[in-house]
Protein backbone atom coordinates (compact mmCIF):
# COMPACT_ATOMS: atom_id res chain seq x y z
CA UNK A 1 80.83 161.41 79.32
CA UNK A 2 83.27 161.96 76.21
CA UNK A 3 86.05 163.20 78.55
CA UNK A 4 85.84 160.08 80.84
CA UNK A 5 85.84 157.71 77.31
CA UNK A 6 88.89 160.14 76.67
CA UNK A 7 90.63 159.37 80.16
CA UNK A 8 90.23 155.54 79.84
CA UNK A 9 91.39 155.50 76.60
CA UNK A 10 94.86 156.93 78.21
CA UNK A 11 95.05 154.19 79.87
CA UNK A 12 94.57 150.85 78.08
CA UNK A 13 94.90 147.49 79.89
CA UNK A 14 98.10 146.28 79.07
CA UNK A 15 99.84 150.06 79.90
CA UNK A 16 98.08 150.25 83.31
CA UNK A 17 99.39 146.83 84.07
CA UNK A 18 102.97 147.75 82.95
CA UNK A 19 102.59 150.60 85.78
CA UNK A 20 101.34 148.38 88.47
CA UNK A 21 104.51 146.55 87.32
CA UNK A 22 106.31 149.04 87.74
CA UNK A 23 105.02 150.40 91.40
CA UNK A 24 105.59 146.85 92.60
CA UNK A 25 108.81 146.12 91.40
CA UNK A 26 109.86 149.43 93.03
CA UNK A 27 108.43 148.56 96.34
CA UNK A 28 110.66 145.30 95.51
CA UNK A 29 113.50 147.05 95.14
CA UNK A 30 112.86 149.60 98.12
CA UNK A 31 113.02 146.56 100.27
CA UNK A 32 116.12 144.65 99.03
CA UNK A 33 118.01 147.73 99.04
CA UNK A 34 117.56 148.50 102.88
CA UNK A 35 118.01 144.89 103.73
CA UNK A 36 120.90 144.60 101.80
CA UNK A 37 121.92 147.59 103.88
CA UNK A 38 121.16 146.43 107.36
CA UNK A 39 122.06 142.93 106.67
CA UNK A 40 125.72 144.14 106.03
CA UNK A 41 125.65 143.34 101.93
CA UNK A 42 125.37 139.55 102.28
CA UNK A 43 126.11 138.80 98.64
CA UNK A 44 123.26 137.07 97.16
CA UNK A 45 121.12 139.84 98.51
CA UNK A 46 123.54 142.47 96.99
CA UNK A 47 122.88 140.31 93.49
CA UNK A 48 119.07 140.23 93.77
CA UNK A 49 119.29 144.32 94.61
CA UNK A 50 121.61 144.28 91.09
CA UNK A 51 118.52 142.41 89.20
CA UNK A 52 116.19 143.85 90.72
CA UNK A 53 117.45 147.51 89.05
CA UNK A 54 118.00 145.82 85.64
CA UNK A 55 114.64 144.66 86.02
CA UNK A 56 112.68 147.86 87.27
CA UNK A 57 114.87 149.80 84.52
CA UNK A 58 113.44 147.39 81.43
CA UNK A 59 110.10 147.74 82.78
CA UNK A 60 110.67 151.98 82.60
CA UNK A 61 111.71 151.58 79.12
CA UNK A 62 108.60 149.23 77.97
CA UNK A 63 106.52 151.53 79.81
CA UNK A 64 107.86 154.65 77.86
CA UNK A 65 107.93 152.95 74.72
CA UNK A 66 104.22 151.84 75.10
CA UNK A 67 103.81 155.82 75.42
């Protein structure tokens, strides 16, 4: 029982949401970097790909800093 408390308390509410963030903005990103790819790098796609990493790298850093 006092191990499980432990484990939960690991991960609080706003940290596990900052990682389901995370995994979804990388699934995101995944995609828009093989359509950009098979698409030929159409330029707005090529832009979105570009914010897409600026965005999945600021959520790394909040993530690590809520750490």
């Amino acid at each position: 029982m006092g191990i499980f408390k432990y484990r939960q308390s690991l991960l609080e509410k706003p940290l596990l949401l900052g990682l389901l963030a995370l995994a979804a903005m990388g699934a995101i990103q995944f995609t828009l970097g093989i359509s950009t790819l098979l698409l030929a790098v159409p330029i707005g796609l090529a832009v979105a790909h570009q914010l897409g990493a600026f965005i999945l790298l600021q959520l790394s850093l909040v993530i690590l800093h809520r750490l």
